[in-house]
Protein backbone atom coordinates (compact mmCIF):
# COMPACT_ATOMS: atom_id res chain seq x y z
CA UNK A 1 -48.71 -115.02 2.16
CA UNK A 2 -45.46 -116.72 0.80
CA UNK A 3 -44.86 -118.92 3.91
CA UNK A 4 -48.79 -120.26 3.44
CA UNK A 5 -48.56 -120.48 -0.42
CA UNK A 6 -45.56 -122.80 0.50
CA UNK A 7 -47.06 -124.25 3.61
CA UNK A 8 -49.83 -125.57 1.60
CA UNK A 9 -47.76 -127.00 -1.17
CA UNK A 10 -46.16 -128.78 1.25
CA UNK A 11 -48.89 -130.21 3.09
CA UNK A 12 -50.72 -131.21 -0.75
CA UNK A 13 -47.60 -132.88 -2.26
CA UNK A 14 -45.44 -133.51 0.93
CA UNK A 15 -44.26 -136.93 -0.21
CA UNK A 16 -42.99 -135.48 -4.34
CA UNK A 17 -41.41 -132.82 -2.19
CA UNK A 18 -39.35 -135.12 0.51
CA UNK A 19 -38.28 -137.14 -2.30
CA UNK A 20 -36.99 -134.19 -4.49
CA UNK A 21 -35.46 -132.95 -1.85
CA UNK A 22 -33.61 -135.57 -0.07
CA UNK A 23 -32.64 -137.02 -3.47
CA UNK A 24 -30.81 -133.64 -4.07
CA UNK A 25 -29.30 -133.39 -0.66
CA UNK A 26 -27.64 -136.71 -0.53
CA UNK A 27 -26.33 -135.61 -4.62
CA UNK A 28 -24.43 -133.60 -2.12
CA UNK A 29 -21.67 -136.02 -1.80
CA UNK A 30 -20.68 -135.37 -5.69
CA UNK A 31 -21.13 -131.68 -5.55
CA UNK A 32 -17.57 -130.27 -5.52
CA UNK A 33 -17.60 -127.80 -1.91
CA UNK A 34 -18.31 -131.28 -0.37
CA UNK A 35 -15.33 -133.01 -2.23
CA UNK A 36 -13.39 -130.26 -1.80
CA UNK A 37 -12.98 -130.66 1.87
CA UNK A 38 -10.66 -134.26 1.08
CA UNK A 39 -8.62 -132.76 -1.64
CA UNK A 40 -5.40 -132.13 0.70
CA UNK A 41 -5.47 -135.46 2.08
CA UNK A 42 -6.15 -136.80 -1.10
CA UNK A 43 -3.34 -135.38 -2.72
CA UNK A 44 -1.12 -136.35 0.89
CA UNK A 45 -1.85 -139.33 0.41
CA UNK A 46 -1.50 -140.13 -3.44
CA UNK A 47 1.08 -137.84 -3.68
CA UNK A 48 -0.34 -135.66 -6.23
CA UNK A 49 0.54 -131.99 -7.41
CA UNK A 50 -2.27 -129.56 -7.47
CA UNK A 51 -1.89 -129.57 -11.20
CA UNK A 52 -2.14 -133.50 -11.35
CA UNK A 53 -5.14 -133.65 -9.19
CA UNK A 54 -6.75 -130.53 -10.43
CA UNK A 55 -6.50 -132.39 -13.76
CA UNK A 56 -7.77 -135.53 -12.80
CA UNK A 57 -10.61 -134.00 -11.39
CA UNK A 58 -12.23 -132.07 -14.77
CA UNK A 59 -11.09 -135.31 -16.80
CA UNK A 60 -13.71 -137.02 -14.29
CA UNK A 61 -16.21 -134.00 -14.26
CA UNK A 62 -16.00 -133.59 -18.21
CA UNK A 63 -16.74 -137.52 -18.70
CA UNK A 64 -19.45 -137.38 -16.59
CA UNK A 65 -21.29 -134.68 -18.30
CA UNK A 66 -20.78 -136.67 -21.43
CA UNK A 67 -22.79 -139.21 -20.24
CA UNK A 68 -25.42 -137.51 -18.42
CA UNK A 69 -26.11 -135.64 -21.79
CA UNK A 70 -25.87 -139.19 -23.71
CA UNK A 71 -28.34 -141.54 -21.08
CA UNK A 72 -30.05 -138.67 -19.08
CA UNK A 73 -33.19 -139.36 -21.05
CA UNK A 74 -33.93 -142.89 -19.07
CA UNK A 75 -35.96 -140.68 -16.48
CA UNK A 76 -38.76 -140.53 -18.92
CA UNK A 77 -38.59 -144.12 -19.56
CA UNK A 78 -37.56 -146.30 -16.20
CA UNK A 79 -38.92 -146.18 -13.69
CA UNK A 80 -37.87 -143.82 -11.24
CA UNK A 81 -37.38 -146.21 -8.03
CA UNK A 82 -35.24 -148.88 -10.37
CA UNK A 83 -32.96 -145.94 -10.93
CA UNK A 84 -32.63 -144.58 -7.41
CA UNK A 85 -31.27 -148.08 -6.51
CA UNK A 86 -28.88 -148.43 -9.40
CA UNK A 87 -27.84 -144.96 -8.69
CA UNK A 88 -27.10 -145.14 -5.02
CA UNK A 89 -25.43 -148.46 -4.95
CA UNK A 90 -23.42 -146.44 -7.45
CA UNK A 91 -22.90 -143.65 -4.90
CA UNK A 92 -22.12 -146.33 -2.40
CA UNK A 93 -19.72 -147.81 -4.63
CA UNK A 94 -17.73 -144.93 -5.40
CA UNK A 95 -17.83 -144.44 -1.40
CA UNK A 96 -15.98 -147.80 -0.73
CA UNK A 97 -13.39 -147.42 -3.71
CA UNK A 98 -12.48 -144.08 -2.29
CA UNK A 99 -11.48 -145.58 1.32
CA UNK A 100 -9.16 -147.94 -0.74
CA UNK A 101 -7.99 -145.68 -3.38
CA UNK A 102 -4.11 -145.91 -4.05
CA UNK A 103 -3.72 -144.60 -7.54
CA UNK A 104 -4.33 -142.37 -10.47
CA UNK A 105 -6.40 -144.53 -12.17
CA UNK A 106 -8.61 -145.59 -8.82
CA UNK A 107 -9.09 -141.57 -8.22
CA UNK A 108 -10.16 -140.95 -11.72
CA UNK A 109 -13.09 -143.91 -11.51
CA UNK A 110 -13.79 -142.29 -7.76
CA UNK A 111 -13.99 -139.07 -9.03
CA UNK A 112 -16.09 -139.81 -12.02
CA UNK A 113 -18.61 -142.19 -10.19
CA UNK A 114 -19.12 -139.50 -7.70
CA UNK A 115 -19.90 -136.21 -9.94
CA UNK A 116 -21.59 -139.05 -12.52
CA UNK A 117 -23.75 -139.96 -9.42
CA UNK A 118 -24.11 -137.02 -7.15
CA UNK A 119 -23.74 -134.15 -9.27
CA UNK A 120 -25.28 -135.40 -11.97
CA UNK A 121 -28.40 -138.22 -11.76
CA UNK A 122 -29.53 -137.86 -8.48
CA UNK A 123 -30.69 -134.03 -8.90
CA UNK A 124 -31.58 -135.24 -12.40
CA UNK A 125 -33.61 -137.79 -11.47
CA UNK A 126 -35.47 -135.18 -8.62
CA UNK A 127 -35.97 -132.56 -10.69
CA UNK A 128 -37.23 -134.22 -13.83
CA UNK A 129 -39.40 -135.80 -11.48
CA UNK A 130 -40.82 -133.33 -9.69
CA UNK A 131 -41.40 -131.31 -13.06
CA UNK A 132 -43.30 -134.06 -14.49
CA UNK A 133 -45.31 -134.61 -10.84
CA UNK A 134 -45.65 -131.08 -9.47
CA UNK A 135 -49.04 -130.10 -11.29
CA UNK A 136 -49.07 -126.92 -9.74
CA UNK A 137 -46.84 -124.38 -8.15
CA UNK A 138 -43.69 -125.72 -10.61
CA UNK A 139 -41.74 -123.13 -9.55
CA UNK A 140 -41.92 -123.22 -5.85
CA UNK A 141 -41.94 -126.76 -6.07
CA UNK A 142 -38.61 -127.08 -7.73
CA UNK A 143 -37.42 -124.02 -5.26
CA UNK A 144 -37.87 -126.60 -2.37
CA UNK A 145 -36.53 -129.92 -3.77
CA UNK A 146 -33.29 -127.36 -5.36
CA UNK A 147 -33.14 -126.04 -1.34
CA UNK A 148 -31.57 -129.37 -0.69
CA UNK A 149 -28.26 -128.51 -2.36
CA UNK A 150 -28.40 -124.98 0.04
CA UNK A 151 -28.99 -126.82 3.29
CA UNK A 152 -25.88 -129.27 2.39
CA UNK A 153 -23.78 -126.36 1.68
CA UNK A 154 -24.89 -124.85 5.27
CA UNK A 155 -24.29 -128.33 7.17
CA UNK A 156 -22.25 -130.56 5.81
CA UNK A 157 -18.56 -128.65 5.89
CA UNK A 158 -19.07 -129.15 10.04
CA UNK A 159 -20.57 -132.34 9.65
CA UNK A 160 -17.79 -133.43 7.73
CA UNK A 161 -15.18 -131.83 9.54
CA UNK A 162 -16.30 -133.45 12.72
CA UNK A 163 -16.25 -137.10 10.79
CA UNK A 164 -12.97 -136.70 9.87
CA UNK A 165 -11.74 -135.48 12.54
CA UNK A 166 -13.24 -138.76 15.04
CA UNK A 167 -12.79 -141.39 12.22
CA UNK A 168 -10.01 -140.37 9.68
CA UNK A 169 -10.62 -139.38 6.05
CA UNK A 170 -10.88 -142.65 4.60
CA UNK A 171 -12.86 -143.93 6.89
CA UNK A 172 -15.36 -141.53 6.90
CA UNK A 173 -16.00 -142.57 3.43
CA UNK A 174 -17.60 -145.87 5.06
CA UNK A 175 -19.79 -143.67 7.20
CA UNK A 176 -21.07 -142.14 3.94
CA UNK A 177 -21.46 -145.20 1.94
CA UNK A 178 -23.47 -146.92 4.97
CA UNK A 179 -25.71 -143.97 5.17
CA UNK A 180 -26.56 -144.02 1.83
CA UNK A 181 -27.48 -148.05 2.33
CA UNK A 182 -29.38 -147.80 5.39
CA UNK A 183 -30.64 -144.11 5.44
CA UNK A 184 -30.54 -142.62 1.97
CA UNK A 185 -32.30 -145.77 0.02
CA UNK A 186 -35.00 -146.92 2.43
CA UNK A 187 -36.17 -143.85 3.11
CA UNK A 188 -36.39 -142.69 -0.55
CA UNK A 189 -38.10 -145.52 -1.48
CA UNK A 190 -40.96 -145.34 0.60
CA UNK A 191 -41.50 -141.45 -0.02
CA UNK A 192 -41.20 -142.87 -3.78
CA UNK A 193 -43.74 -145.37 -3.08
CA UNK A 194 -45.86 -143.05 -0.67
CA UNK A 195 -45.84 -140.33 -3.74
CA UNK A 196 -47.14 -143.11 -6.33
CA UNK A 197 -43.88 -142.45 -8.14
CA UNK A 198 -43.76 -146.20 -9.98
CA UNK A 199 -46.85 -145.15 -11.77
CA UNK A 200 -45.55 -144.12 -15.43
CA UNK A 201 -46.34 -140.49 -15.92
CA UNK A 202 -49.30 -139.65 -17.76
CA UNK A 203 -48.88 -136.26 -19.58
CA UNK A 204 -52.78 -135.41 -20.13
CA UNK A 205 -53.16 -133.74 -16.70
CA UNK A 206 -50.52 -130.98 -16.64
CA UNK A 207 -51.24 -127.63 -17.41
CA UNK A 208 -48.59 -126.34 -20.17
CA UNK A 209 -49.24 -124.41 -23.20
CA UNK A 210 -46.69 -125.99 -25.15
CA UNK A 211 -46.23 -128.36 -27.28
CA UNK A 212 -44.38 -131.50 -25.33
CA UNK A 213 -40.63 -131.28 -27.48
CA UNK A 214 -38.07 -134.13 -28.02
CA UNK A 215 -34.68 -132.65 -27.38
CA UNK A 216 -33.76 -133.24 -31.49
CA UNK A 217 -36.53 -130.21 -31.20
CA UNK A 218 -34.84 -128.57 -28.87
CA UNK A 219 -31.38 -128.72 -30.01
CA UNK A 220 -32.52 -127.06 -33.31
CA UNK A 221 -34.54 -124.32 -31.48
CA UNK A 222 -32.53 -120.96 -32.31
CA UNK A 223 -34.13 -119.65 -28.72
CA UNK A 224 -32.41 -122.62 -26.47
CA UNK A 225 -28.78 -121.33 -27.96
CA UNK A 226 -29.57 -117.92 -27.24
CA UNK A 227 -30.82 -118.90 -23.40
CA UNK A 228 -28.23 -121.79 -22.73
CA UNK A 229 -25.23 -118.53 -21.95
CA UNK A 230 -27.09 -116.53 -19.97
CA UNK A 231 -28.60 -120.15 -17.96
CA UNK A 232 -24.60 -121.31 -17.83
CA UNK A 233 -23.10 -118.07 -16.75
CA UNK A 234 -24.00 -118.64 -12.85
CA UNK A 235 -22.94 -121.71 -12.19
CA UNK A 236 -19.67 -121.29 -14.22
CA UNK A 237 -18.37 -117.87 -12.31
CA UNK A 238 -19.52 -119.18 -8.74
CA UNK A 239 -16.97 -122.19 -9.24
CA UNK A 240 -14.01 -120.56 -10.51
CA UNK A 241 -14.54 -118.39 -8.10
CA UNK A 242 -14.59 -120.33 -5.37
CA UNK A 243 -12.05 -122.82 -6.75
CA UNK A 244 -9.61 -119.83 -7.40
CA UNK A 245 -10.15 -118.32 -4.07
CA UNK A 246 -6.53 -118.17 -3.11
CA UNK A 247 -6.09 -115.45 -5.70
CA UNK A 248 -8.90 -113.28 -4.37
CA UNK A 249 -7.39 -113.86 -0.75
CA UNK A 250 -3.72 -112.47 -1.71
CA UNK A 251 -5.19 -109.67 -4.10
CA UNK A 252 -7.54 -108.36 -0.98
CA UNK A 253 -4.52 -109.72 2.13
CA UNK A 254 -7.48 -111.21 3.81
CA UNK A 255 -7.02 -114.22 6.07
CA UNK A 256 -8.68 -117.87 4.79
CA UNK A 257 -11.85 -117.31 7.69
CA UNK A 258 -12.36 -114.15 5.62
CA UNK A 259 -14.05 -116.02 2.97
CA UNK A 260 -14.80 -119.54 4.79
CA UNK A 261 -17.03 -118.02 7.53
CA UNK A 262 -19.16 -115.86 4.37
CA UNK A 263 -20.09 -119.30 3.29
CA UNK A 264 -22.91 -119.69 5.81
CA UNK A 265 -24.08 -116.30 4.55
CA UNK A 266 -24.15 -117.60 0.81
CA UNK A 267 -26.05 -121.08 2.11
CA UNK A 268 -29.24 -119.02 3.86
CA UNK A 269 -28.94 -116.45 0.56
CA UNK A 270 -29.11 -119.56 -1.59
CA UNK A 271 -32.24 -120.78 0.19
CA UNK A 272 -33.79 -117.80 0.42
CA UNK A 273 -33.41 -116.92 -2.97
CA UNK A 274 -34.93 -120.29 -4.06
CA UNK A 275 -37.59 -119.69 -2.00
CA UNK A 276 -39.10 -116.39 -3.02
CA UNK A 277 -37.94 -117.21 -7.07
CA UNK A 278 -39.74 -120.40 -6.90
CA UNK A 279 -42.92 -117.93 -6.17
CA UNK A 280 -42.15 -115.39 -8.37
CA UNK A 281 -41.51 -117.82 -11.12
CA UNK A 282 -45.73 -118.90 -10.64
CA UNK A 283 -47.24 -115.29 -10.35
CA UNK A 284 -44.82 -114.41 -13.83
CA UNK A 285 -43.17 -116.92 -15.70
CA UNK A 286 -39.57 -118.04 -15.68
CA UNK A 287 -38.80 -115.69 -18.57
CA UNK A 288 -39.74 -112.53 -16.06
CA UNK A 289 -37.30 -113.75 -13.48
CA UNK A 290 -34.59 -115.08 -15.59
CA UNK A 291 -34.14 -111.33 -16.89
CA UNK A 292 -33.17 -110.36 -13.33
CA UNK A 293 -30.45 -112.75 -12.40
CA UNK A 294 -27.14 -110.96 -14.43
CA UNK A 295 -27.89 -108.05 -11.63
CA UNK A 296 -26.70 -109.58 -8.15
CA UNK A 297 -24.08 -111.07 -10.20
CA UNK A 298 -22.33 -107.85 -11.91
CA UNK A 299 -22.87 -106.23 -8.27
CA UNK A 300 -20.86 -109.18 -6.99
CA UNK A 301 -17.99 -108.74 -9.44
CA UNK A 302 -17.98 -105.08 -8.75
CA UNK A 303 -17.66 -105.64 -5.05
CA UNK A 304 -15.01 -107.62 -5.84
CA UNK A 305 -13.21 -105.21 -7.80
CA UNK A 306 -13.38 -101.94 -5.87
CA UNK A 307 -14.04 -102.93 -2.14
CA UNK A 308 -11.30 -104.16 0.20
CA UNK A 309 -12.81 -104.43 3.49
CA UNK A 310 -13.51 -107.63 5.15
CA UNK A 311 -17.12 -106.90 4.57
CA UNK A 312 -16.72 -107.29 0.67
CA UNK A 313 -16.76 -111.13 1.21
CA UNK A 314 -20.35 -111.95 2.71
CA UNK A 315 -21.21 -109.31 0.25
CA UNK A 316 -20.59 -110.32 -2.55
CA UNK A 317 -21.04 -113.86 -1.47
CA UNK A 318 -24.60 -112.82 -0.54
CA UNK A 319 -25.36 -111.59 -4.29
CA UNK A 320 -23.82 -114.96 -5.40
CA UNK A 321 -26.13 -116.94 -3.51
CA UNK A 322 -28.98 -114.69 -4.27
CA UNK A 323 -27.90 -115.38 -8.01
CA UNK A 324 -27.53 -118.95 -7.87
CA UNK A 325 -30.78 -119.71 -5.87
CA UNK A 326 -32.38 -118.62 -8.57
CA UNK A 327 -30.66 -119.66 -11.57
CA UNK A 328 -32.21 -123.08 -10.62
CA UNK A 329 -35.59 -123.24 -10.45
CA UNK A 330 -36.07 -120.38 -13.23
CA UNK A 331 -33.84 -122.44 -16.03
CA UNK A 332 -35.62 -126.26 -15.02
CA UNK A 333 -38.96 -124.56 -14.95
CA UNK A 334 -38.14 -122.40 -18.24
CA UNK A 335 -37.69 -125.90 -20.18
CA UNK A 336 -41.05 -126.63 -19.32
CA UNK A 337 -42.66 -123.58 -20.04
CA UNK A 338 -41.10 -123.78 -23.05
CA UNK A 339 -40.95 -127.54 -24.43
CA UNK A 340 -43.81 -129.06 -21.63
CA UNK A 341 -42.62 -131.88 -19.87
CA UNK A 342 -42.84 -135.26 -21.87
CA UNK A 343 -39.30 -135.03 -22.74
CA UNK A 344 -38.12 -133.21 -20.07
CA UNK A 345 -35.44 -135.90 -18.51
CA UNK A 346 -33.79 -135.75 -21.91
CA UNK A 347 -34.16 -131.90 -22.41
CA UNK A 348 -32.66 -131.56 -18.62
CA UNK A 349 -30.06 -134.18 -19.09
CA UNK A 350 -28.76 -131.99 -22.04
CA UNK A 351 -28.76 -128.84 -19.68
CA UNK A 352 -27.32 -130.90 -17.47
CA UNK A 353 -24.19 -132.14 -18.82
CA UNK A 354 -23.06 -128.87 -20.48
CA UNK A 355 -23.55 -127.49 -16.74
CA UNK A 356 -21.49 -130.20 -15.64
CA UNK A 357 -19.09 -129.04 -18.38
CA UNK A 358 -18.95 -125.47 -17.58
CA UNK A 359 -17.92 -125.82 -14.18
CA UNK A 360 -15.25 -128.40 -15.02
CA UNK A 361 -13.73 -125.77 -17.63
CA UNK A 362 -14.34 -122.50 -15.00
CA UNK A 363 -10.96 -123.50 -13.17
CA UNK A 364 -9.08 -123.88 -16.07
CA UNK A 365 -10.24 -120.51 -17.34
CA UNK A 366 -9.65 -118.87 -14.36
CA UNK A 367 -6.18 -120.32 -13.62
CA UNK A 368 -5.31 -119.29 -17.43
CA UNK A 369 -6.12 -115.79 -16.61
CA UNK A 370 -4.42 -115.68 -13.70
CA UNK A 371 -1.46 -117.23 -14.94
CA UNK A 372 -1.26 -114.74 -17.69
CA UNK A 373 -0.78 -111.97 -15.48
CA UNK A 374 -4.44 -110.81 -15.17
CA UNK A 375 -5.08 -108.24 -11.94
CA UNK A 376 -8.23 -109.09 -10.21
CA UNK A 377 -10.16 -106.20 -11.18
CA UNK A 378 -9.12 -107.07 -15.04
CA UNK A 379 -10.87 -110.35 -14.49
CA UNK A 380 -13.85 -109.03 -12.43
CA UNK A 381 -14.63 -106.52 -15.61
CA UNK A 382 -13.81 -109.37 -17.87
CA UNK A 383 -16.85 -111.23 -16.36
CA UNK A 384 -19.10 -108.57 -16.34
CA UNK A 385 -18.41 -107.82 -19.69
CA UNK A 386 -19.06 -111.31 -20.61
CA UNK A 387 -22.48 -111.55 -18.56
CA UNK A 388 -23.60 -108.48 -20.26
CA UNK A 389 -23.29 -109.91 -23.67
CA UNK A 390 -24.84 -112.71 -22.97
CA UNK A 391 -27.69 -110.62 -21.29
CA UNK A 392 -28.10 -108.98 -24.69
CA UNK A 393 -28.60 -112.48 -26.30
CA UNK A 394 -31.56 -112.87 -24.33
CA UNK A 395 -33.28 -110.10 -25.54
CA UNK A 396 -34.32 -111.24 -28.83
CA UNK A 397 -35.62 -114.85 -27.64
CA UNK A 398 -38.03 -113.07 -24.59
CA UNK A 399 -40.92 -112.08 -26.17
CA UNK A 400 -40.75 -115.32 -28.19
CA UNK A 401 -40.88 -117.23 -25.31
C-alpha cells in the first residue's frame, strides 16, 4: 500500500518530484559529510591548524545562514528557473575558486559560496517549491525530493574517493563544477520547464486550512518559538556528533571503520525514514509525527552511553538516521500546515538559516564540553536532558496547532 501510494505520486507529479530531488542532491556538494572528505588536504595544503580551519569553516557557515534568513524570501517572488541558474553558476563558481585556492581569505569565500549555495538555496529553492506545487500528498512529496540528501550521503563518499584518487583533490573540483554546467543545469531546467515551474504560483488551488502568514506573522507567533527547539535539536546533535567523532572513537577504543562503515546503515535509515514519515505525515498531520522524533534520538544517546560493543555504532547510527529522515519532511510540511504556503520561501528561509546556524555552533559546543573535561556519558545525558526539555515545550503549542 505505501510503495503504490508513492508509486502513484510519482507517476502524477514525476517532473515536481525529479526537480526537487535532483536540486537537493546536487546541494550535496555544500552539505558538510561531502566537504568533509577535502578537509585534510585542505588544511595540507594551506597549512592550516584544525582550530584555524575549523574556524574558518562556521565563520563561512554562520554568514551564510545570515543571508539565507535575510534573501530566502525571493522563492516566492522570482522565478524559480532564473534562480537555479544564478545559483548553480554560483555552485560552479565556488567549484573553480576552490581548485585555485591559496589562502585564508580564498577558503573563507569557498567555503561560504558553497554552504550559501549547496546547503542553503538549492534545498530551499526545492522544497519551497515543491510545497507550493505538491497539491497533494505534501508529506510524501517532500519525503522524496528530502531522499536526495540520503542517497548523496550513501554514494558520494566512494564516488568521491575514487575522483580523488584518479584526478587529485583540486582537480576533482573541475569535475564537479563541469557537472554542474553540463549535467546539473540542463537537466533541471527542462524538468523545470516540463513541470510548468515558470508559471507564478497561484495560491487558490491548494488545500490548507490556514490562513497564508508573512513571516513578520510568524516571527511573533508564541507557537513557532516553542516548535523551532524541538525542530533544531536533530540536526544540531547529528553534526557535533559526527564532527566530534574522534572523541567517541577513543572513549569506546574502536578503530575509524567502526564508525565509517555504519554510515551506509544511517544513509538507507535516512531514506527509509523519509519514506514512511512522508506517509504518515498525510494520514495524521505533521504535529502527530513530530511528537515521535525525541525517541530514536534519546535511544541513540543512551546507546552511546552504556554500550561498548562494535555493534553500538550502526545502532545508534540507525536511530540517528531514523531521526533525521524525519525531522525533514515533518518541520517543512508543519510550516504549511500551520502558516499555508504563500509565504512559505520566506517562512523556510527563516528555518533555514537558524538550521544553518545550529550546526555551525554544534562543534563548538561539543569541543567546549569536551575540552572542559566532560566524560562521554556526561555529555550523552547532557543531550538527553536537553531534548527532553525541549520535548516539554512542545506540549503546550500541540493542540493549538
Amino acid at each position: 500500500m505505501l510503495a503504490r501510494s508513492y508509486a502513484i505520486l510519482i507517476k502524477n507529479q514525476w517532473p515536481l518530484i525529479a526537480f526537487g530531488f535532483f536540486s537537493i542532491f546536487f546541494g550535496n556538494i555544500g552539505q558538510s559529510f561531502f566537504i568533509s572528505w577535502y578537509g585534510s588536504s585542505i588544511k595540507d595544503a594551506l597549512l592550516l591548524s584544525d582550530a584555524t580551519y575549523g574556524g574558518i569553516y562556521a565563520v563561512a557557515t554562520m554568514t551564510s545562514s545570515v543571508l539565507v534568513i535575510t534573501f530566502g524570501g525571493v522563492v516566492d517572488r522570482i522565478r524559480v528557473d532564473k534562480l537555479l541558474v544564478f545559483f548553480s553558476i554560483l555552485l560552479t563558481t565556488a567549484c573553480l575558486l576552490m581548485y585555485s585556492v591559496d589562502s585564508i581569505i580564498g577558503l573563507l569565500i569557498v567555503f561560504f559560496l558553497l554552504r550559501f549555495c549547496g546547503q542553503g538555496f538549492l534545498p530551499h529553492i526545492a522544497q519551497a517549491t515543491v510545497i507550493k506545487r505538491a497539491e497533494q500528498d505534501k508529506g510524501k512529496a517532500i519525503s522524496l525530493v528530502g531522499s536526495g540528501v540520503a542517497l548523496g550521503e550513501v554514494v558520494l563518499p566512494s564516488l568521491l574517493i575514487a575522483l580523488i584518487a584518479f584526478l587529485g583533490w583540486r582537480e576533482s573540483w573541475l569535475f564537479i563544477a563541469a557537472a554542474i554546467l553540463i549535467i546539473f543545469l540542463p537537466f533541471i531546467l527542462f524538468l523545470v520547464k516540463k513541470a510548468d515551474l515558470k508559471q507564478p504560483y497561484s495560491g487558490a488551488s491548494h488545500a490548507s486550512n490556514a490562513s497564508d502568514a508573512s513571516r513578520r506573522h510568524v516571527i511573533k507567533d508564541w507557537r513557532f518559538w516553542m516548535i523551532i527547539p524541538l525542530a533544531l535539536i536533530t540536526p544540531f546533535l547529528v553534526t557535533g556528533v559526527f564532527i566530534q567523532q574522534d572523541f567517541i572513537l577513543d572513549a569506546k577504543h574502536w578503530a575509524p571503520s567502526v564508525l565509517a562503515g555504519s554510515f551506509v546503515f544511517y544513509g538507507a535509515v535516512h531514506w527509509l525514514s523519509s519514506v514512511v514519515s512522508g506517509n504518515l505525515i498525510d494520514k495524521y498531520r505533521s504535529r502527530n509525527v513530530l511528537i515521535l522524533i525525541p525517541i530514536p534520538l534519546i535511544l541513540g544517546l543512551i546507546v552511546i552511553a552504556n554500550v561498548h560493543h562494535p555493534i553500538a555504532a550502526p545502532l545508534f547510527m540507525c536511530l540517528f538516521g531514523l531521526a533525521i529522515g524525519a525531522t525533514n519532511p515533518v518541520i517543512n510540511t508543519l510550516w504549511a500546515e500551520m502558516y499555508g504556503v504563500s509565504h512559505i520561501g520566506a517562512i523556510r528561509s527563516l528555518v533555514t538559516g537558524m538550521m544553518i546556524l545550529s550546526t555551525a555552533l554544534a562543534p563548538w559546543i561539543f569541543g567546549v564540553m569536551i575540552d572542559i573535561g566532560w566524560t562521554l556519558d556526561e555529555v550523552a545525558y547532557a543531550l538527553i536532558g536537553l531534548i527532553f526539555s525541549f520535548s516539554l515545550l512542545f506540549v503546550p503549542v500541540y493542540p493549538r496547532i
